[in-house]
Protein backbone atom coordinates (compact mmCIF):
# COMPACT_ATOMS: atom_id res chain seq x y z
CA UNK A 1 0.00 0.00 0.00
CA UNK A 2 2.88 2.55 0.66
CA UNK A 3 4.23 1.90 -2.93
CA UNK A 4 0.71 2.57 -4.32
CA UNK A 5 0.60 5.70 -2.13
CA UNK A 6 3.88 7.01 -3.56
CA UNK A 7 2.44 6.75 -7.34
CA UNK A 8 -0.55 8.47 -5.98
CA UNK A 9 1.12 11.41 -4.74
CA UNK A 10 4.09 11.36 -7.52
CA UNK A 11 0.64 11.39 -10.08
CA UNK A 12 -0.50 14.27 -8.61
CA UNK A 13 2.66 16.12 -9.45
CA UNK A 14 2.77 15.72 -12.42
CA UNK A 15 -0.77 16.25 -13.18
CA UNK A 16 0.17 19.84 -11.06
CA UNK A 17 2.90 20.21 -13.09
CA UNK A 18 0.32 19.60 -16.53
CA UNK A 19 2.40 16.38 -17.66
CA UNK A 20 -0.79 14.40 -17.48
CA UNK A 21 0.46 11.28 -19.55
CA UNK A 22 3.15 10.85 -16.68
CA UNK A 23 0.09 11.16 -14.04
CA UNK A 24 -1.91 8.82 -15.73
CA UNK A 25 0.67 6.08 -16.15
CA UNK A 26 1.11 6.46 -12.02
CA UNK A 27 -2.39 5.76 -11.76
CA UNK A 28 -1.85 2.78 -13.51
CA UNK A 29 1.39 1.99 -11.51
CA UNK A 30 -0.81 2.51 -8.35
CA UNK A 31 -3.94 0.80 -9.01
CA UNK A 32 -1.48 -2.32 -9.72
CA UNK A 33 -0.33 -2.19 -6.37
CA UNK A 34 -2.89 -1.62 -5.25
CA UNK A 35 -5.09 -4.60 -6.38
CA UNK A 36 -1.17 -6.40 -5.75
CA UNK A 37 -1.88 -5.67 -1.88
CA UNK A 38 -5.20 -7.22 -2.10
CA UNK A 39 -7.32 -4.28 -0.97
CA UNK A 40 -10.38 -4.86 -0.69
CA UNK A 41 -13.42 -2.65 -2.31
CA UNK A 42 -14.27 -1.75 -5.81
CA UNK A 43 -11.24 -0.27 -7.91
CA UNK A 44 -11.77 2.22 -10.82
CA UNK A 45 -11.17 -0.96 -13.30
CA UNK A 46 -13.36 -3.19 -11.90
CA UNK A 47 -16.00 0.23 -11.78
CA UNK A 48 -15.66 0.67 -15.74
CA UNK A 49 -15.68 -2.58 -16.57
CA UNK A 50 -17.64 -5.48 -14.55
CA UNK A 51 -16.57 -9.12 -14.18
CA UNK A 52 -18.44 -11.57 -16.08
């Protein structure tokens, strides 16, 4: 969880800084660790596109 929190708050400098490529690929980077840690609740993936 502290690695996704890190692309998190990296993300939101660069989306600060208007480099909002580099933010969105830390989203990415984040959500990954994030689903890695096995958090539980619904994810912005799993929100756009439900299981079958």
């Amino acid at each position: 969880m502290k690695a996704a929190s890190g692309f998190f708050d990296r993300a939101s400098a660069q989306a600060e800084a208007g480099d909002f490529q580099a933010a969105g690929s830390l989203i990415l980077k984040a959500l990954d660790q994030e689903r890695r840690a096995g958090v539980v609740g619904p994810q912005v993936l799993q929100l756009i596109k439900p299981r079958s």
